[in-house]
Protein backbone atom coordinates (compact mmCIF):
# COMPACT_ATOMS: atom_id res chain seq x y z
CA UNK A 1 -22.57 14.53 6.75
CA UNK A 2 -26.01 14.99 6.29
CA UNK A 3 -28.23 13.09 9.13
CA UNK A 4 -30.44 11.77 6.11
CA UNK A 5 -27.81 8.90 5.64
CA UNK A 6 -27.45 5.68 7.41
CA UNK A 7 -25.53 2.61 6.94
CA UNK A 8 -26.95 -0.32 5.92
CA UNK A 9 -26.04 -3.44 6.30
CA UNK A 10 -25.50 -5.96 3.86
CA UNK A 11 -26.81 -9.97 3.48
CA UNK A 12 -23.80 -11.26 2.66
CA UNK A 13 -20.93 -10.61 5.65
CA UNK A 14 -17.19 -10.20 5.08
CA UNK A 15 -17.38 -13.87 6.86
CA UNK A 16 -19.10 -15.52 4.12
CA UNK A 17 -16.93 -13.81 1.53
CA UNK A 18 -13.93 -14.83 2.64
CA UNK A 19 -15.28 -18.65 3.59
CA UNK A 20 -16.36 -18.57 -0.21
CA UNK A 21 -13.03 -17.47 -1.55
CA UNK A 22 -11.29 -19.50 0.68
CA UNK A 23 -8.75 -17.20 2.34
CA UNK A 24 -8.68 -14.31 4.89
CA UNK A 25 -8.91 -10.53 3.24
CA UNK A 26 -6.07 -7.75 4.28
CA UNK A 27 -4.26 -4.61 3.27
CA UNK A 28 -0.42 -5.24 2.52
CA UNK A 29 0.80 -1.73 2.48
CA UNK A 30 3.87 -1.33 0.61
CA UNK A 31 5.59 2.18 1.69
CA UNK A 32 8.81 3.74 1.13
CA UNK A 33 10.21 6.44 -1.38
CA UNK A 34 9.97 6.59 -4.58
CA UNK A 35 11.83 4.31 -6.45
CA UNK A 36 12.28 2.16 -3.54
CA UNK A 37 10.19 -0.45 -5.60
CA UNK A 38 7.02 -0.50 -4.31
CA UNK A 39 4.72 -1.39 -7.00
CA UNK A 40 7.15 -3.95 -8.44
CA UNK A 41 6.66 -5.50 -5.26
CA UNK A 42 3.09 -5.27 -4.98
CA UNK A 43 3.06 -6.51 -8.71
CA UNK A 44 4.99 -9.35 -8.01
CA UNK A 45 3.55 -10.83 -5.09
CA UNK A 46 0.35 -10.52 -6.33
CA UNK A 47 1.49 -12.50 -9.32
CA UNK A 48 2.33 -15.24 -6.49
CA UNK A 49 -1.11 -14.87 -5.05
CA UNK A 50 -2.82 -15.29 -8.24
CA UNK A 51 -0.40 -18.17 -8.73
CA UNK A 52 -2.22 -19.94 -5.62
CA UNK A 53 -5.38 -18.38 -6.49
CA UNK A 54 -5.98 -16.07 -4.38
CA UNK A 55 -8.26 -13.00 -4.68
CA UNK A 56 -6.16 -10.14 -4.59
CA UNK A 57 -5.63 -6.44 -6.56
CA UNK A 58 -3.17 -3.86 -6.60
CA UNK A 59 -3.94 -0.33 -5.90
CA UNK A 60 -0.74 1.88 -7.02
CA UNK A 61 -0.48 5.56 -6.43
CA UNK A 62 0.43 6.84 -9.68
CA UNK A 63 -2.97 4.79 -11.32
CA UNK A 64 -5.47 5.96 -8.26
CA UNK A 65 -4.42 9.56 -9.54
CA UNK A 66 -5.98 8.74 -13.08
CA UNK A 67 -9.19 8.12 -11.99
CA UNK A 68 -10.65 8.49 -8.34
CA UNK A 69 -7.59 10.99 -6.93
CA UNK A 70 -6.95 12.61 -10.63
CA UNK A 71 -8.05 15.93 -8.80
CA UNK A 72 -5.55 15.89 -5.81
CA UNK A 73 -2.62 17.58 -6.18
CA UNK A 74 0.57 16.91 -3.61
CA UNK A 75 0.22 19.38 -0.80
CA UNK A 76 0.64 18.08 2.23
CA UNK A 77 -3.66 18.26 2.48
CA UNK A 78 -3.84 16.26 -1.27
CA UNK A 79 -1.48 13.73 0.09
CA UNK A 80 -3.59 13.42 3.76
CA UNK A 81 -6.67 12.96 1.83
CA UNK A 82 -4.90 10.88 -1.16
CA UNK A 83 -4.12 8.33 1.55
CA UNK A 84 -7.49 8.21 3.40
CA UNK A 85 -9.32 7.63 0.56
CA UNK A 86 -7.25 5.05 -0.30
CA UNK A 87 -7.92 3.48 2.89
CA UNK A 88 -11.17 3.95 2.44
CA UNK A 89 -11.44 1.79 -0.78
CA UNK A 90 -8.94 -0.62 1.00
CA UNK A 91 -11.46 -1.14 3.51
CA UNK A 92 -14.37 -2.13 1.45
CA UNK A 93 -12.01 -4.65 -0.88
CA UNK A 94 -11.34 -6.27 2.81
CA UNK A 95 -14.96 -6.72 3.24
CA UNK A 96 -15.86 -7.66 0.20
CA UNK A 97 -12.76 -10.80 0.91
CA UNK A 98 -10.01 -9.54 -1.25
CA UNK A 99 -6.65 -9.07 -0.62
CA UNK A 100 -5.59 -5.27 -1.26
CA UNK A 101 -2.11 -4.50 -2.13
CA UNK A 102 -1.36 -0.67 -1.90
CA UNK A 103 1.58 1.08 -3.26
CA UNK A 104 1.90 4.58 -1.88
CA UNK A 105 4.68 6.47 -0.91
CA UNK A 106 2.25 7.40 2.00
CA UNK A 107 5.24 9.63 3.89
CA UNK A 108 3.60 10.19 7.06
CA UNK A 109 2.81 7.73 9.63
CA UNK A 110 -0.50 9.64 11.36
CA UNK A 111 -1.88 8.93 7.66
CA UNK A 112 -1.23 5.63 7.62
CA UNK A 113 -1.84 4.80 11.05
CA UNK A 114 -5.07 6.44 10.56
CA UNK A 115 -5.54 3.66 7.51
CA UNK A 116 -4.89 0.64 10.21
CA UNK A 117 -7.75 2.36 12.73
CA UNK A 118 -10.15 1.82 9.71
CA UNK A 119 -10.34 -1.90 9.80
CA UNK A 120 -9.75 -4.30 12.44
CA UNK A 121 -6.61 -5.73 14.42
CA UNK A 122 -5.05 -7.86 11.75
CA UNK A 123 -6.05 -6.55 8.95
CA UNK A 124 -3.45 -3.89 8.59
CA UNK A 125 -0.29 -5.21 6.99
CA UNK A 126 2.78 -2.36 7.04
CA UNK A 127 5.98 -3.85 4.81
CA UNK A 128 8.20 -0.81 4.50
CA UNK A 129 10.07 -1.04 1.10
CA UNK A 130 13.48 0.20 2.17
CA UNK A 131 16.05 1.48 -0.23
CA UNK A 132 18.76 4.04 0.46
CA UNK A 133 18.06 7.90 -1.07
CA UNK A 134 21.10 7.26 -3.28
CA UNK A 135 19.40 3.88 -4.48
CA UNK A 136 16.10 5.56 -5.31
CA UNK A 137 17.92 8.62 -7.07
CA UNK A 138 20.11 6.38 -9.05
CA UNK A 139 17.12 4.09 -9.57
CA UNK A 140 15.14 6.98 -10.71
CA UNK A 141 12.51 5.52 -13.61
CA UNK A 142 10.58 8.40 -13.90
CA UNK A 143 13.44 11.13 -13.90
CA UNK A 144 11.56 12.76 -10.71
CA UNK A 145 14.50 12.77 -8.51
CA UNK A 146 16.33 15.01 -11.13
CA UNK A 147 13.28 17.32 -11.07
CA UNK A 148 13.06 17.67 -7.65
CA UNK A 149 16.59 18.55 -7.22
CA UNK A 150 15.94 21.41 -9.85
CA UNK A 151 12.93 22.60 -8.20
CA UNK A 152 10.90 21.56 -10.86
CA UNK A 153 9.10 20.01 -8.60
CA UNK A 154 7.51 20.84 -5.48
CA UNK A 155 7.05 18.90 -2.57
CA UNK A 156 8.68 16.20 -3.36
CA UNK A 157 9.36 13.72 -0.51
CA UNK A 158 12.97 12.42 0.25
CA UNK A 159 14.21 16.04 -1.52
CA UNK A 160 11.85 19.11 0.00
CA UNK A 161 9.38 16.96 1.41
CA UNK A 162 9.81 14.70 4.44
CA UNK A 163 9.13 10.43 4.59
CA UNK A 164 8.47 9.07 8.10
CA UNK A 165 9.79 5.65 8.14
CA UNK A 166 7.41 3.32 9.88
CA UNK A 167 8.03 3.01 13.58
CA UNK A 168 6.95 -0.67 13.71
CA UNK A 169 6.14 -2.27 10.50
CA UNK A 170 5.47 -6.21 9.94
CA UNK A 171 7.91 -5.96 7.43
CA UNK A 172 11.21 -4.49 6.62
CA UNK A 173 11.82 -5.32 2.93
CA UNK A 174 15.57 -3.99 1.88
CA UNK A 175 14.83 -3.61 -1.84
CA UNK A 176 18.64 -2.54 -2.10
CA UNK A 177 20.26 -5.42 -0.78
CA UNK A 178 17.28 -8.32 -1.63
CA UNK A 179 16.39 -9.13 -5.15
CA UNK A 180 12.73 -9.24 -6.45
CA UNK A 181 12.28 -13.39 -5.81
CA UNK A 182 13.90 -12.89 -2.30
CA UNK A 183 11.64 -9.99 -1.87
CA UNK A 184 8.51 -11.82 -2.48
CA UNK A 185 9.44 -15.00 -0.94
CA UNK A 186 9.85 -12.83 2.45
CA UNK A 187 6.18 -11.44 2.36
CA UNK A 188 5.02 -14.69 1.32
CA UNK A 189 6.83 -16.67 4.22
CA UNK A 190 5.29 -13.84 6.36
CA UNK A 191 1.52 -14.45 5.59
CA UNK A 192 2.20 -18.22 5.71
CA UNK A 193 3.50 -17.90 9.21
CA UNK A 194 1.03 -15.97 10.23
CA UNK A 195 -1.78 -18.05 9.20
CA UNK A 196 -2.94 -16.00 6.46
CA UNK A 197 -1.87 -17.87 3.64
CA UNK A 198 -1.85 -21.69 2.85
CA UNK A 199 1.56 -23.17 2.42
């Protein structure tokens, strides 16, 4: 970093954001395999939050790679940096008092634990979208699984590439076993009890 650069601060604090808005700002972190329904979730429970009107937006893996990711590929380096850059941006929607909703497979926890040292205590929400391998396979929208298994493709976590299920999330949300209203009511009910959400 070159010693030229210094960080300024801004007249308008995180504070005053959120008091205008009317709500606190977080990360929910939706993370599991693929297929395990991530950004349906995300999608949905931001449709709830925009219900109540609340300032929120959805950050989903495969979109990020269009644009600010488009040139990181899925080594296990692409993935490190995928994920801290998306923490990164998370951070910056917190200050600016918006409620970020990520959908990443994110497979390691030092990468997302990294994520939760960014901002502060609180502000870090891990719900761990949990759905058997079988589930995911036989869900399989985007005929990746299949792929995978035929070595089309490399790297591919939950086949040749490992996922590190979160050691202590907020939330465990068992996308096999819930459907998608009893998924969202149970992150809803979550930020309501926890004083992040008005009931």
């Amino acid at each position: 970093m070159s010693e030229n650069i210094v960080w300024h601060e801004t007249t308008i604090t995180q504070s005053q954001r959120q008091g205008q808005k009317g709500h606190q700002s977080f990360i929910l972190w939706f993370t599991g395999l693929s297929g395990s329904g991530k950004s349906t979730l995300a999608n949905a429970v931001e449709k709830e939050l925009f219900l109540r009107n609340v300032h929120s937006y959805v950050l989903d893996g495969d979109n990020i790679r269009h644009g600010l990711n488009k040139g990181l590929g899925f080594s296990e380096a692409d993935r490190k940096e995928n994920i801290r850059r998306i923490g990164e941006v998370s951070k910056l929607f917190i200050d600016a008092g918006v409620i970020t909703l990520t959908a990443f497979i994110s497979p390691f926890r030092e990468d997302r634990e990294l994520v939760r040292s960014l901002v502060k205590e609180g502000e870090f929400i891990e719900i761990f979208v949990d759905a058997s391998l079988e589930t995911c396979e036989n869900r399989d929208p985007k005929g990746l699984y299949n792929k995978a298994r035929a070595g089309i493709i490399p790297n591919f976590t939950g086949i040749s590439s490992p996922y590190e299920q979160p050691d202590n999330p907020e939330l465990i949300i068992k996308t096999d076993q819930l459907t998608i209203e009893e998924s969202v009511k149970k992150v809803v009910t979550y930020l309501e009890t926890q004083g992040l959400l008005s009931i």
